[in-house]
Protein backbone atom coordinates (compact mmCIF):
# COMPACT_ATOMS: atom_id res chain seq x y z
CA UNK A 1 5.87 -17.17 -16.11
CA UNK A 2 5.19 -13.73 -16.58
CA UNK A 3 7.21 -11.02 -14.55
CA UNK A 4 5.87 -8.41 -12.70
CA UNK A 5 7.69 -5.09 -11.08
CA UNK A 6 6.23 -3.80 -7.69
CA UNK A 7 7.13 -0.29 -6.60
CA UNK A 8 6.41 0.62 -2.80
CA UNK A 9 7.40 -2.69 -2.29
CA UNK A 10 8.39 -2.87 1.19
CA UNK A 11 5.04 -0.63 2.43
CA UNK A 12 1.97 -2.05 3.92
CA UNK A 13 0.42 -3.18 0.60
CA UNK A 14 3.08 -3.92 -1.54
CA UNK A 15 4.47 -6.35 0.90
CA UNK A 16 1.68 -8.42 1.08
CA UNK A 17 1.11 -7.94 -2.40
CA UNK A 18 4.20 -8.88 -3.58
CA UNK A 19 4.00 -12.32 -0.80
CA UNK A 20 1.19 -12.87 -2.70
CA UNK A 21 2.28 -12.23 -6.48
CA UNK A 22 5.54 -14.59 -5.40
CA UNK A 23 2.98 -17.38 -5.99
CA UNK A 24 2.24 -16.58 -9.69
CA UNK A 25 4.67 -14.78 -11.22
CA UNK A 26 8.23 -13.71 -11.14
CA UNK A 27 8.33 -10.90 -8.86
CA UNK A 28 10.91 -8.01 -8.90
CA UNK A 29 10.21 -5.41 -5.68
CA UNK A 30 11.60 -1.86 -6.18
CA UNK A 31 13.06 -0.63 -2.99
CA UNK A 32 14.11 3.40 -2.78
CA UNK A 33 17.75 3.84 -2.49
CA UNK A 34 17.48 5.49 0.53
CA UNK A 35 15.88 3.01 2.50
CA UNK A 36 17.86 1.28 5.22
CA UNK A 37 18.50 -2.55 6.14
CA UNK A 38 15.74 -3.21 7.75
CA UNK A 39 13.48 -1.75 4.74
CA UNK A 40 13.05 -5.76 3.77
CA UNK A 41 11.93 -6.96 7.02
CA UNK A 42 8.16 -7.08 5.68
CA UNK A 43 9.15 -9.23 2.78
CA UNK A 44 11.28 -11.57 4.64
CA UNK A 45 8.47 -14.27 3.81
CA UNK A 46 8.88 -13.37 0.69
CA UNK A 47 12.53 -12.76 -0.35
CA UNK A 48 13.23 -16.32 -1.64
CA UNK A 49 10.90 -16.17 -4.32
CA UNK A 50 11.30 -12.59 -5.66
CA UNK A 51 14.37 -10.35 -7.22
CA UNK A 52 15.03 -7.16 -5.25
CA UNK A 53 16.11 -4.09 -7.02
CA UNK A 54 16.86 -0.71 -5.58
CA UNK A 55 16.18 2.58 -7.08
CA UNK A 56 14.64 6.51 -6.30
CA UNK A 57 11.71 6.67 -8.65
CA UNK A 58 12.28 10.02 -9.11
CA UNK A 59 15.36 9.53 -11.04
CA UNK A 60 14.20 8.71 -14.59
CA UNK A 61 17.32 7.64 -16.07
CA UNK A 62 17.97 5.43 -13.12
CA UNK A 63 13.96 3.75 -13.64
CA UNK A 64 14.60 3.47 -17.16
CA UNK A 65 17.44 1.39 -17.18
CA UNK A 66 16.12 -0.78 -14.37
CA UNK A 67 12.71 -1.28 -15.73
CA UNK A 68 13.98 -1.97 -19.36
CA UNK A 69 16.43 -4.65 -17.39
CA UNK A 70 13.78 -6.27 -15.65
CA UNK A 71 11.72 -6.16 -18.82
CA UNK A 72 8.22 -6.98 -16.99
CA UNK A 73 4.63 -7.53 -18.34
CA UNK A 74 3.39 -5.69 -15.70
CA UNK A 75 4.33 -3.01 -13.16
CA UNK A 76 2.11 -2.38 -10.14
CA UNK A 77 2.84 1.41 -9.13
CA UNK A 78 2.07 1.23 -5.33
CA UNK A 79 5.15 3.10 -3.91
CA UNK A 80 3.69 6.59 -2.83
CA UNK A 81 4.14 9.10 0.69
CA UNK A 82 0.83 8.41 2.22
CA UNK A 83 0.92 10.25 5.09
CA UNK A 84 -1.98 12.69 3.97
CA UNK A 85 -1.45 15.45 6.94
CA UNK A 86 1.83 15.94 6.35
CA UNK A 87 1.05 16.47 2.47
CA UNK A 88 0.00 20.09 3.60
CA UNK A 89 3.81 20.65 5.03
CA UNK A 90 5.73 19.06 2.07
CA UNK A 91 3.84 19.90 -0.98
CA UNK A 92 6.71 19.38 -3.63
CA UNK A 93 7.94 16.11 -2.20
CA UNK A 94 4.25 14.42 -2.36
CA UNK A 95 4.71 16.15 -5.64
CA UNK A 96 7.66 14.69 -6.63
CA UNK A 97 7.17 11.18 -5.03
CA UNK A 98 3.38 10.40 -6.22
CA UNK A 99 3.39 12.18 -9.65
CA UNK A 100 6.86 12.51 -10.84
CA UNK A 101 7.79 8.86 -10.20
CA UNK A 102 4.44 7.70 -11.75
CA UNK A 103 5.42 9.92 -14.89
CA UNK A 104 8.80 8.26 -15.63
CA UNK A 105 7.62 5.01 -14.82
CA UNK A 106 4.78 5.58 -17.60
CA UNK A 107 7.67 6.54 -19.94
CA UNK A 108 9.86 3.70 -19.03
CA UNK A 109 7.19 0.83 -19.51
CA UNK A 110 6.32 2.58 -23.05
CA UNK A 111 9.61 1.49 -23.98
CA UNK A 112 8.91 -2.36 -23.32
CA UNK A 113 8.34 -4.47 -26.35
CA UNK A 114 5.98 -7.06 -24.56
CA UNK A 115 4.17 -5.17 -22.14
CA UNK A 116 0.75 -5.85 -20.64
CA UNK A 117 -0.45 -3.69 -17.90
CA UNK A 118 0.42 -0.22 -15.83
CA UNK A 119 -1.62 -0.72 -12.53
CA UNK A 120 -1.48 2.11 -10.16
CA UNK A 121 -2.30 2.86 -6.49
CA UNK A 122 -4.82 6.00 -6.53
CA UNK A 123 -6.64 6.63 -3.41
CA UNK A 124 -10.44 7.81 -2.45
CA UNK A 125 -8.66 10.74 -1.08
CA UNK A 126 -9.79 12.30 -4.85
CA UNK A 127 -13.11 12.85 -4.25
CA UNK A 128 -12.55 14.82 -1.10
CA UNK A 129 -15.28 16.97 0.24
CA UNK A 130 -18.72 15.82 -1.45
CA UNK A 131 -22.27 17.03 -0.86
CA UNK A 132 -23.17 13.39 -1.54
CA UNK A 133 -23.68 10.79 1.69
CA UNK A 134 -24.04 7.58 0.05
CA UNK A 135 -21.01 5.64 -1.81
CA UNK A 136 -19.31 7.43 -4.90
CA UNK A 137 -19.19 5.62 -7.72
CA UNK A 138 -15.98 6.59 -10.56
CA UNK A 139 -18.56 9.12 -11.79
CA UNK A 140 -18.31 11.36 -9.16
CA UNK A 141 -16.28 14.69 -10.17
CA UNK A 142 -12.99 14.50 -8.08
CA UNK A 143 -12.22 16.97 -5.65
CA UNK A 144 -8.79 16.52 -4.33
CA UNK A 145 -8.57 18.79 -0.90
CA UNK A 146 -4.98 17.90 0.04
CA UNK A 147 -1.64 17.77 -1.74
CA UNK A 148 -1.39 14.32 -1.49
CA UNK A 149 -4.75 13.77 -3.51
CA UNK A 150 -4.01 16.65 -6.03
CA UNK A 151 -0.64 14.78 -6.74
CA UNK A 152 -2.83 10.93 -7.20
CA UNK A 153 -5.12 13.01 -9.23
CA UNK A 154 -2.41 14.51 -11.22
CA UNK A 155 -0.98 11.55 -12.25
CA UNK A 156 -4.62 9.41 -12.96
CA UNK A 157 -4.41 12.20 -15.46
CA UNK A 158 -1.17 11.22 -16.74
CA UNK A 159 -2.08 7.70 -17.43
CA UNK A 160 -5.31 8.67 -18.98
CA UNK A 161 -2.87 10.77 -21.56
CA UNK A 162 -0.83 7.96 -21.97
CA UNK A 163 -3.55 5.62 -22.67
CA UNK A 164 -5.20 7.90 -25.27
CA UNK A 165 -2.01 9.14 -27.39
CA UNK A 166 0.93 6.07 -27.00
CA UNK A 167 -1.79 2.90 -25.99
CA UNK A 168 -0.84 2.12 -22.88
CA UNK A 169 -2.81 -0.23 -20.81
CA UNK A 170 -3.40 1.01 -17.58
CA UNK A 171 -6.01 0.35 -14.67
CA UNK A 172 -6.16 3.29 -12.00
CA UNK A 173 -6.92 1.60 -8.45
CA UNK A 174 -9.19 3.99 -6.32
CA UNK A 175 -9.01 2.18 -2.76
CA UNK A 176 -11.01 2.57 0.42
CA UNK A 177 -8.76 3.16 3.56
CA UNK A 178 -7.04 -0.33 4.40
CA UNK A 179 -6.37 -1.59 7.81
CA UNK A 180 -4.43 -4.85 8.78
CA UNK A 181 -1.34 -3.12 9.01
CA UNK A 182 1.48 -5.22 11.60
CA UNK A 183 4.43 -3.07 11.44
CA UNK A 184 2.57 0.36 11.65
CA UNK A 185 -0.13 1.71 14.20
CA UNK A 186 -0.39 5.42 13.26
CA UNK A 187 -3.13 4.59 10.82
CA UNK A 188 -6.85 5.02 12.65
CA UNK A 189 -7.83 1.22 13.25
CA UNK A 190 -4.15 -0.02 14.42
CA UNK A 191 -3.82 3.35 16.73
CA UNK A 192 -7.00 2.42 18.21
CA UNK A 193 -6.58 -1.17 18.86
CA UNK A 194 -2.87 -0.58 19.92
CA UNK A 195 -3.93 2.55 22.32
CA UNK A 196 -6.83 0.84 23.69
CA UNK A 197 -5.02 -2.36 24.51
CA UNK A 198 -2.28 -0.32 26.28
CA UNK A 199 -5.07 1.19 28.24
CA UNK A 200 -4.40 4.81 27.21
CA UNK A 201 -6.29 7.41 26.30
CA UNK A 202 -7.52 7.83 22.77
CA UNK A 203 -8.04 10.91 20.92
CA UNK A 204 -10.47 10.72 18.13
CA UNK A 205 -9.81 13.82 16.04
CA UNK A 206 -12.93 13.40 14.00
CA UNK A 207 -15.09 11.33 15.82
CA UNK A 208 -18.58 12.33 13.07
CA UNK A 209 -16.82 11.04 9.83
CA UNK A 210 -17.54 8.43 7.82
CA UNK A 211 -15.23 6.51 6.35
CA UNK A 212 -15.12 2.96 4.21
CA UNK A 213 -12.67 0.71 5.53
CA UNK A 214 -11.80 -2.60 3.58
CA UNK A 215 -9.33 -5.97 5.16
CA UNK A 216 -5.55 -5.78 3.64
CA UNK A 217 -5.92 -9.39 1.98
CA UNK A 218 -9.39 -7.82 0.14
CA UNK A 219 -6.88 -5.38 -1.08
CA UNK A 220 -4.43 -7.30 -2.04
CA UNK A 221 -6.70 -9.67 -4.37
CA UNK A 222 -8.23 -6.43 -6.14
CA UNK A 223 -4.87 -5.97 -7.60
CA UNK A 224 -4.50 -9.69 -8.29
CA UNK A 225 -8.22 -9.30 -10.13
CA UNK A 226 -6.62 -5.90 -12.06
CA UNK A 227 -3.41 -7.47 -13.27
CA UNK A 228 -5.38 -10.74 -14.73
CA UNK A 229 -8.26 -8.97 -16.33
CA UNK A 230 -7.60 -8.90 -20.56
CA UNK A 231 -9.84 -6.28 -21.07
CA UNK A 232 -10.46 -4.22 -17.89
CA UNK A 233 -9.07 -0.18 -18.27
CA UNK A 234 -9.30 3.13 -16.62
CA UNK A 235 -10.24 3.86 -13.09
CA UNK A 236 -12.20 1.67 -10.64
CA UNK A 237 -13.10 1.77 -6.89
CA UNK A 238 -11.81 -0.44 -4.55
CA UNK A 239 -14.19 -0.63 -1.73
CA UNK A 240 -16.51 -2.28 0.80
CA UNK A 241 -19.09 0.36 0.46
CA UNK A 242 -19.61 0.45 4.23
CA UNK A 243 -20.09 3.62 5.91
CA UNK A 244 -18.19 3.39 9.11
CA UNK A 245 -18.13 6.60 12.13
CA UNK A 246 -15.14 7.04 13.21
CA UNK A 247 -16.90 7.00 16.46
CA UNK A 248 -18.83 3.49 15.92
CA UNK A 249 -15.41 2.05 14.86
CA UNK A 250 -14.35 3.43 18.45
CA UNK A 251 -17.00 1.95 20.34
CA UNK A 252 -16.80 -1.65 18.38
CA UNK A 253 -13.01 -1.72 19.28
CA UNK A 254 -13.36 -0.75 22.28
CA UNK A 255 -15.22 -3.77 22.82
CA UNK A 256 -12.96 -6.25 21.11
CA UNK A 257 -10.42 -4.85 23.42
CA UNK A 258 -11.70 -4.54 26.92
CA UNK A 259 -10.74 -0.87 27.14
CA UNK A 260 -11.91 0.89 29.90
CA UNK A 261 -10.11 3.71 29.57
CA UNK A 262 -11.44 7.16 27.79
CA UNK A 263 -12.27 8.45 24.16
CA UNK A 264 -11.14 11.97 23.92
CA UNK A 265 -13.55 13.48 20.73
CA UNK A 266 -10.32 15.57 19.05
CA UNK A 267 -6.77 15.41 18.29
CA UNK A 268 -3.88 14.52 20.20
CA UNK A 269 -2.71 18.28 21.31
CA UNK A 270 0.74 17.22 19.33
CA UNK A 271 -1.26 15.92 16.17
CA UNK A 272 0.41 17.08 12.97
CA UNK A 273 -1.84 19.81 11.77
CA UNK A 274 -4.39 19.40 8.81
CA UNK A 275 -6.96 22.07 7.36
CA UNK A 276 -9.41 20.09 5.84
CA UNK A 277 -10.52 16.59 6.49
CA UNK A 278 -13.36 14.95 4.24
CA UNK A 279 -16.25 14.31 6.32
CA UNK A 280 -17.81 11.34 4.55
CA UNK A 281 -15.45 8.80 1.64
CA UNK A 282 -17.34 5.45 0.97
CA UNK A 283 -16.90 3.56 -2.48
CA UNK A 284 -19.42 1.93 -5.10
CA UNK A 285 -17.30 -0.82 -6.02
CA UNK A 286 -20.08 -2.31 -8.31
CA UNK A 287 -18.01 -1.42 -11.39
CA UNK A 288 -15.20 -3.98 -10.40
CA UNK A 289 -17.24 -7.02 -9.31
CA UNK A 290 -18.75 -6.56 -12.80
CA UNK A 291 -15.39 -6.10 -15.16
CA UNK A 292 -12.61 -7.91 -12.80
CA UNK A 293 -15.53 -10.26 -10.92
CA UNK A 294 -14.04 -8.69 -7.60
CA UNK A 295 -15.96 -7.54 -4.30
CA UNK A 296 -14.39 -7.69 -0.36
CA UNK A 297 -14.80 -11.09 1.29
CA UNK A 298 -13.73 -10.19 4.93
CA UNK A 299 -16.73 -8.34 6.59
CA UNK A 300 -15.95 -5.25 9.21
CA UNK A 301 -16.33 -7.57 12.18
CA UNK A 302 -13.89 -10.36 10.97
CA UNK A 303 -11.30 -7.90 9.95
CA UNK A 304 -11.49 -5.88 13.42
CA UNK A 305 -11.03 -9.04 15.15
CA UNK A 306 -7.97 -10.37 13.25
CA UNK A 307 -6.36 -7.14 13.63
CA UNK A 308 -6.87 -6.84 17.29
CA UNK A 309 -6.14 -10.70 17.77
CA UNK A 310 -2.58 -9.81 16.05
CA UNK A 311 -1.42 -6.80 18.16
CA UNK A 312 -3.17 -8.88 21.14
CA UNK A 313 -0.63 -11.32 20.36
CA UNK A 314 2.81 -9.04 20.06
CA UNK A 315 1.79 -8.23 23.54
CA UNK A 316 2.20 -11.44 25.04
């Protein structure tokens, strides 16, 4: 059985990812050093069937000895600060957590005599603000327009180095925003459905932009379909290739809900500030149904329902 090291492994993706991994493979989850004892709840499914390790990514000596310990086939970077507004506030730590970790865990798998496959979380984010309004394909010059994306730019960069001059394989994992989330509801979907089913009023900071919006377990199997593919490398899109407004998305759960209550078209007046928001990120995802034989299986509709059906159900 071959083993396999998830980073971010106690965040919205890598939890479910590593639930899922458990299946196939020996599983060891990085956890950050800092985190406290309740960081595992969202593996508790999980914990049976997987090794838990703790360690701040930023610390290279520290990675190196755990990754040459755990001596995996594959590592799936997905530990990252996501929180793109706050990016703008704390520059060096998006730095330091999304570029410097990715950079010592490229130098740390180099070291492993057997190893298959560096898979890492990038985002859409990258292509920022585009004069484009129909789905970017990996062709489409990046333009990173926040600190967080400069920093997932910076280190697609890195792995593209380390491809070229040491031969490492690597697969760079453009997603599509991800909903499905059951332990967080700042994100837009679960803040709507959550706010909406309290019967509050919702603020919709930017209620024109388009976004592409793609089921957690379609997520989940596109890194299952990057870490089996032999031949697959570089950077691919992860997305539905739907082009959602946010105010549609409003409407639709508003809906599914039975909220009454009113949409407010811009931000919360405490809203953590941010300059520049993208008006329009939707994905070609052609590329990876052709090389990995991947595309999203849960439509828009389905997914909005089993997310509001789930926080529907804590209330009860």
């Amino acid at each position: 059985m071959d083993r396999i090291l998830v980073t971010g492994a106690t965040g919205f993706i890598g939890s479910e990812l590593v639930a899922r991994l458990s299946k196939e493979y020996a599983v060891t989850a990085l956890v950050r050093t800092t985190s406290n004892r309740h960081a595992l709840d969202p593996l508790k499914d999980a914990l049976n069937a997987i090794e838990v390790r703790y360690a701040n990514l930023t610390d290279f000596s520290a990675v190196r000895r755990l990754v040459k310990d755990a001596a995996p086939q594959y590592i799936v970077h997905a530990g990252a600060a996501t929180a793109v507004r706050h990016s703008y506030e704390n520059p060096l730590e998006f730095q330091e957590t999304n570029h410097t970790a990715t950079v010592n865990l490229v130098h740390a798998a180099l070291d492993l005599p057997a190893f298959k496959k560096f898979v890492f979380a990038s985002t859409m984010e990258i292509y920022g603000w585009q004069d484009q309004r129909s789905p970017f394909s990996e062709e489409v010059r990046p333009h990173p327009e926040s600190p967080y994306a400069v920093a997932k730019l910076a280190a697609e960069e890195y792995l593209r180095m380390a491809g070229k001059a040491f031969g490492l394989p690597y697969l760079a994992s453009r997603a599509c925003n991800t909903y499905g989330r059951k332990t967080n509801a700042g994100f837009v979907v679960e803040y709507l459905a959550t706010t909406m089913l309290r019967g509050e009023t919702v603020y919709l900071g930017t209620p024109e932009a388009v976004r592409d919006l793609m089921y957690v377990d379609d997520h989940v199997e596109a890194y299952v379909a990057a870490i089996k593919s032999k031949a697959a490398a570089g950077v691919y899109n992860f997305g539905t290739g739907n082009q959602v407004r946010m105010m549609d998305l409003a409407e639709r759960l508003r809906e599914l809900t039975g909220f009454q209550g009113k949409i407010v078209p811009s931000f919360a007046p405490d809203y953590p500030w941010r300059p520049v928001t993208s008006p329009y990120l939707s994905l070609d995802a052609r590329k990876a149904k052709a090389d990995l034989g991947w595309s999203p299986r849960v439509s828009l509709e389905d997914g909005l329902r089993r997310t509001v059906g789930f926080w529907k159900a804590q209330r009860t």
